[in-house]
PDB file of N, CA and C in Angstrom:
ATOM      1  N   UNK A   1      -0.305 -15.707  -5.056  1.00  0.00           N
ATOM      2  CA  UNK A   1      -0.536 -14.422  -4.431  1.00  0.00           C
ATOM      3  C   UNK A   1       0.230 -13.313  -5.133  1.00  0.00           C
ATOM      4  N   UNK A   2       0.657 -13.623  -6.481  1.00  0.00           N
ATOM      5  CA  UNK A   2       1.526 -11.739  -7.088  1.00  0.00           C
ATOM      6  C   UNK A   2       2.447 -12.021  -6.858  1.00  0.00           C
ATOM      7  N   UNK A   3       3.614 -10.932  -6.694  1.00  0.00           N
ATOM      8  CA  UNK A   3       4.884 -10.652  -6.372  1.00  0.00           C
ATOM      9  C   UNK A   3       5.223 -10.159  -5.160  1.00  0.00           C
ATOM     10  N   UNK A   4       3.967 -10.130  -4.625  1.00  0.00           N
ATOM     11  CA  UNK A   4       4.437  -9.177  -3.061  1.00  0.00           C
ATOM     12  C   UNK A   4       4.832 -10.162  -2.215  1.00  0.00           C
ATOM     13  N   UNK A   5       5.590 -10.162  -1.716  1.00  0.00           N
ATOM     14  CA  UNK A   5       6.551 -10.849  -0.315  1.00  0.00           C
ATOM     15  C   UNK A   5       5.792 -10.589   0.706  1.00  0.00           C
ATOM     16  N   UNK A   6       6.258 -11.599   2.100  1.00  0.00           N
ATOM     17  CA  UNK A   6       5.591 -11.282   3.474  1.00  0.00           C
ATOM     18  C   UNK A   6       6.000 -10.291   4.342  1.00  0.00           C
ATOM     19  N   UNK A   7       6.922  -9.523   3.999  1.00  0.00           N
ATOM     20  CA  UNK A   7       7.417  -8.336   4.473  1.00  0.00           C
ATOM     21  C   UNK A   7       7.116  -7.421   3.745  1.00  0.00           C
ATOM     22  N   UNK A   8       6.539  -7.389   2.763  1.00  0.00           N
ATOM     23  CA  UNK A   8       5.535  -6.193   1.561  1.00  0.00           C
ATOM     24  C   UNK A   8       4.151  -5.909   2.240  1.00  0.00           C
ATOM     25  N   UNK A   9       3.727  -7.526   2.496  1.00  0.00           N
ATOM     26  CA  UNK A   9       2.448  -7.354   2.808  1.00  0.00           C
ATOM     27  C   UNK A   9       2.341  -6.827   4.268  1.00  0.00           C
ATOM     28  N   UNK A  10       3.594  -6.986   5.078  1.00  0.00           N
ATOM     29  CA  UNK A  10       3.109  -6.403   6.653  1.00  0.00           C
ATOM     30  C   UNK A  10       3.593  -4.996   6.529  1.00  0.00           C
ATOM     31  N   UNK A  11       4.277  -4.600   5.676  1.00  0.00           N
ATOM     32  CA  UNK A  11       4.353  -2.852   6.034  1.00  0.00           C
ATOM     33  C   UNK A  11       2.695  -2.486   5.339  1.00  0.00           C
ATOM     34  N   UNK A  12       2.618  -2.885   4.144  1.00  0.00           N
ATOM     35  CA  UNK A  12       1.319  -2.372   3.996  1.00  0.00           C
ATOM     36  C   UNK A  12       0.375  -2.291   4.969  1.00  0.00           C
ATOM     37  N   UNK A  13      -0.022  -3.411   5.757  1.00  0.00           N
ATOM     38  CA  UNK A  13      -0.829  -3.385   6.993  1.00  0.00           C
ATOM     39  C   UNK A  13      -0.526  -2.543   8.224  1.00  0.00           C
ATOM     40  N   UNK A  14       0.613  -2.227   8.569  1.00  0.00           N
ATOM     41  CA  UNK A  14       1.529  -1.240   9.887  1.00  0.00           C
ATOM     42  C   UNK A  14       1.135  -0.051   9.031  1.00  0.00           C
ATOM     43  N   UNK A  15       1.994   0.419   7.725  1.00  0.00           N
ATOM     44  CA  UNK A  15       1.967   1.316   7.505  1.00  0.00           C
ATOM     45  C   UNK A  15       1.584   1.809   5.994  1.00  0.00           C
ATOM     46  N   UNK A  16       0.295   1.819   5.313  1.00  0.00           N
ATOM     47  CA  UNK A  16      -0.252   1.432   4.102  1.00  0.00           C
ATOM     48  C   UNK A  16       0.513   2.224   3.203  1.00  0.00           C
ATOM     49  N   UNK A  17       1.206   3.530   3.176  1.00  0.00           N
ATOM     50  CA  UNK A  17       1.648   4.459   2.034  1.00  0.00           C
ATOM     51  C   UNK A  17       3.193   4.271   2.087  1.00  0.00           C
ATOM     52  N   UNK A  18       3.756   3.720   3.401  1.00  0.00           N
ATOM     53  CA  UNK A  18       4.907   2.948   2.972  1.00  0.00           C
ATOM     54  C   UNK A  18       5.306   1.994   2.213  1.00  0.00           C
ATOM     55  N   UNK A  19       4.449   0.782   2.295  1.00  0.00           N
ATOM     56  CA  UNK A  19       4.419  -0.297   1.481  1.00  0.00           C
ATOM     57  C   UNK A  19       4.164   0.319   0.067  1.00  0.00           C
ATOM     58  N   UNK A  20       3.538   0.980   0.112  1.00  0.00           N
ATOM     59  CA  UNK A  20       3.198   1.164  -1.643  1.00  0.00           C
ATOM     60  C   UNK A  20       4.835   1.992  -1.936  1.00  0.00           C
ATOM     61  N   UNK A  21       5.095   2.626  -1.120  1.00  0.00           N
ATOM     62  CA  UNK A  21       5.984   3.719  -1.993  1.00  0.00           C
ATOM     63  C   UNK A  21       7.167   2.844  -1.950  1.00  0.00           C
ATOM     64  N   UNK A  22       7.897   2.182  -1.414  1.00  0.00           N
ATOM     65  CA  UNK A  22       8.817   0.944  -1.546  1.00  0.00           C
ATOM     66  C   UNK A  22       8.697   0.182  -2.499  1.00  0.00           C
ATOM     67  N   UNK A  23       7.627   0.423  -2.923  1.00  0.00           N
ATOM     68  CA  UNK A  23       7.243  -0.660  -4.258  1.00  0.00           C
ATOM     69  C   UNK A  23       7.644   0.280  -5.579  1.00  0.00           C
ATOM     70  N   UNK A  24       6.857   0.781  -5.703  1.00  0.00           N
ATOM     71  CA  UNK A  24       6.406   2.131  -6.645  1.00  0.00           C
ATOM     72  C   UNK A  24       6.931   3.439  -6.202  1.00  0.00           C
ATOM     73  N   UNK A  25       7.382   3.434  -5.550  1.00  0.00           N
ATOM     74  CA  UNK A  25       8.091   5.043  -5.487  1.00  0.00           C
ATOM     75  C   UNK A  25       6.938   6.235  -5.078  1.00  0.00           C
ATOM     76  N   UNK A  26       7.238   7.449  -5.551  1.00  0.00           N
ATOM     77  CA  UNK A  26       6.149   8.249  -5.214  1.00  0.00           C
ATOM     78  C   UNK A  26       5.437   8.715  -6.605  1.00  0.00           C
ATOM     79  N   UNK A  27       5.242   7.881  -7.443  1.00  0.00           N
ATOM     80  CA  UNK A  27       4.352   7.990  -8.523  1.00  0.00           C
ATOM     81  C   UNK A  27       2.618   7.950  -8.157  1.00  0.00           C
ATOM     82  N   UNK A  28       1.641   7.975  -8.313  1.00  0.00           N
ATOM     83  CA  UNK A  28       0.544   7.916  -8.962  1.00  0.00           C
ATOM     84  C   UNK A  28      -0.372   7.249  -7.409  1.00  0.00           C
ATOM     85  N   UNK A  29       0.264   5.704  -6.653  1.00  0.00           N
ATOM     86  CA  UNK A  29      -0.245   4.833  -6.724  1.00  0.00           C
ATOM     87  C   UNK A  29      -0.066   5.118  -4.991  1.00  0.00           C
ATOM     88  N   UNK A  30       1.061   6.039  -4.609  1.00  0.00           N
ATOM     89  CA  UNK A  30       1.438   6.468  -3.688  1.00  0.00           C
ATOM     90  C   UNK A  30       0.685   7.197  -3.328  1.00  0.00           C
ATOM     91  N   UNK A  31       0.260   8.742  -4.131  1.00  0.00           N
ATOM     92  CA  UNK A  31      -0.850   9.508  -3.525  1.00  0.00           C
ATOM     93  C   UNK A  31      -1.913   9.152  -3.023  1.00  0.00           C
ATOM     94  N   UNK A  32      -2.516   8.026  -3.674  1.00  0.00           N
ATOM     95  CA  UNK A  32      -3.373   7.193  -3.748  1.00  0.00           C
ATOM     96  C   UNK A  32      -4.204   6.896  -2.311  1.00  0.00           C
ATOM     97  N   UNK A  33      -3.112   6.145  -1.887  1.00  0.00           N
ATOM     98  CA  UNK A  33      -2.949   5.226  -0.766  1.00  0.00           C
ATOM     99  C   UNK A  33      -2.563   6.153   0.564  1.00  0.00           C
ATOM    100  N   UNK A  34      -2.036   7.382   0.245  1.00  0.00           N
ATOM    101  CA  UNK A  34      -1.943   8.050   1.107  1.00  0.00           C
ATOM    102  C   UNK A  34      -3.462   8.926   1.637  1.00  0.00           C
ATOM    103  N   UNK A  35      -3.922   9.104   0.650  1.00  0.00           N
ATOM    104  CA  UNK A  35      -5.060   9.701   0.319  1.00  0.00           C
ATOM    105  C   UNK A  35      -6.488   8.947   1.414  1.00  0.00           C
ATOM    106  N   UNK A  36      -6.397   7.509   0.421  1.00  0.00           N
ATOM    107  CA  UNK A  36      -7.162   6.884   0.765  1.00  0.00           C
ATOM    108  C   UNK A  36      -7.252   6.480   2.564  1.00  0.00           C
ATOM    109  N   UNK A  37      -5.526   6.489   3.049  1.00  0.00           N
ATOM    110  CA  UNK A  37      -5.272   6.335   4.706  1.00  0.00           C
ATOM    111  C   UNK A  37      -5.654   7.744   5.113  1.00  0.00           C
ATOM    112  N   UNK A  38      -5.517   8.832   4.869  1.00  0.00           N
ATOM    113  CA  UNK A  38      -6.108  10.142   5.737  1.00  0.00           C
ATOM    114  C   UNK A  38      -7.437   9.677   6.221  1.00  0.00           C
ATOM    115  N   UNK A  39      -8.558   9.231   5.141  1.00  0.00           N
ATOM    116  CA  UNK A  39      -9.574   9.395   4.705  1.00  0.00           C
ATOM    117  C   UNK A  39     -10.168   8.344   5.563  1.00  0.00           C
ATOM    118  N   UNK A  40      -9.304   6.944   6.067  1.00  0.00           N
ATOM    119  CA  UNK A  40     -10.005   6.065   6.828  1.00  0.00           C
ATOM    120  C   UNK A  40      -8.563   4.623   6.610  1.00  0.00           C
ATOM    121  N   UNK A  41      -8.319   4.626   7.909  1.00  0.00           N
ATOM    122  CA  UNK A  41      -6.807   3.288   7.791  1.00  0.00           C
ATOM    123  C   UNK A  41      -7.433   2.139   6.746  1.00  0.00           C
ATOM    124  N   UNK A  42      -8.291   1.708   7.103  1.00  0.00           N
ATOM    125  CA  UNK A  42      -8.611   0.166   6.464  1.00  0.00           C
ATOM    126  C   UNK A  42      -8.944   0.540   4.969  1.00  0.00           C
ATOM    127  N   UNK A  43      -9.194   1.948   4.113  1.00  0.00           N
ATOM    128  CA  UNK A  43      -9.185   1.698   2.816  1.00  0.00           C
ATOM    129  C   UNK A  43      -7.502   2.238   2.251  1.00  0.00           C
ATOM    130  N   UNK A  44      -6.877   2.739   3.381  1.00  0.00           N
ATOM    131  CA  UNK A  44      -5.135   2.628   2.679  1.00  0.00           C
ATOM    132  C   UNK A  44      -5.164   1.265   2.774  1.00  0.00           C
ATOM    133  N   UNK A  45      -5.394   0.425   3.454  1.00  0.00           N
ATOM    134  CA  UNK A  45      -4.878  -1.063   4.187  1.00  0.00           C
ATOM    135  C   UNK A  45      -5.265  -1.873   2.607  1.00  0.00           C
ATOM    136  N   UNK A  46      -6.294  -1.813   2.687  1.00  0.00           N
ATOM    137  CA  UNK A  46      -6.856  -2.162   1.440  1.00  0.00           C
ATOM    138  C   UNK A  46      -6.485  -2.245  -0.157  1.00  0.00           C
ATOM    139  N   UNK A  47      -6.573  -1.123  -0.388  1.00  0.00           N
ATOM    140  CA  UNK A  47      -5.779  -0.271  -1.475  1.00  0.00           C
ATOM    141  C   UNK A  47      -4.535  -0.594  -1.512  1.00  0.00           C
ATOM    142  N   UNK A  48      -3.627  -0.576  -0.326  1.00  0.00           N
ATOM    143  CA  UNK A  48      -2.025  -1.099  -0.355  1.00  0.00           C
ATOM    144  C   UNK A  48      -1.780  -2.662  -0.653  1.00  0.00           C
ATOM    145  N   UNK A  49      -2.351  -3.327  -0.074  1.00  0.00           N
ATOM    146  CA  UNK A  49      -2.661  -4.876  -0.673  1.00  0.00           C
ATOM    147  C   UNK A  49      -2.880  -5.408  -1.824  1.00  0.00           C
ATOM    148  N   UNK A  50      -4.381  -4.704  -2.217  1.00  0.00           N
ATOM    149  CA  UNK A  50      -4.540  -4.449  -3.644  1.00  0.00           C
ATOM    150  C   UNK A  50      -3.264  -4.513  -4.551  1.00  0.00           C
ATOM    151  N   UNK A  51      -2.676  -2.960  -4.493  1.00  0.00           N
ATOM    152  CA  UNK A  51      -1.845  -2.920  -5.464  1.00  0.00           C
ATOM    153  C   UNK A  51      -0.587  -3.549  -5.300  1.00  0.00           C
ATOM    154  N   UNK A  52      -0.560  -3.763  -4.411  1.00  0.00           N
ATOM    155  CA  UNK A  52       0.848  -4.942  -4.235  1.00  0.00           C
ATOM    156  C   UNK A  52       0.940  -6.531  -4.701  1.00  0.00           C
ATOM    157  N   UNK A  53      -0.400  -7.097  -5.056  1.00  0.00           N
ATOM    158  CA  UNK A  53      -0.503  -8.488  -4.914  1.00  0.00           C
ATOM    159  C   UNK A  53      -0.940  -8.052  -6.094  1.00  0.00           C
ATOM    160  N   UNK A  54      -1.850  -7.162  -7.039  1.00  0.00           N
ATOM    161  CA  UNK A  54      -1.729  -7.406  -8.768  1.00  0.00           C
ATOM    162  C   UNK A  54      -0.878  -7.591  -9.268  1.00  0.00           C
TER     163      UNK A  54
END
């Protein structure tokens, strides 16, 4: 499953632009995911998983 831990993967799910930015900071991958959660929870949810488990 990647590098993401089981406490990576549940903030991503609670809170999708947290998990990413704990990871990655507020670079690129952050807007992203923040973006993508305004826009509809389950494609931050998504997207945050994603980039956590590549």
């Amino acid at each position: 499953m990647g590098t993401a831990t089981f406490v990576d993967i549940i903030i991503a799910i609670l809170l999708p632009p947290l998990g990413v930015f704990l990871k990655f900071g507020c670079h690129s991958e952050f807007w992203i995911c923040l973006i993508l959660t305004i826009f509809g929870y389950l494609p931050g949810i998504i997207y945050a998983i994603y980039i956590l488990t590549k």
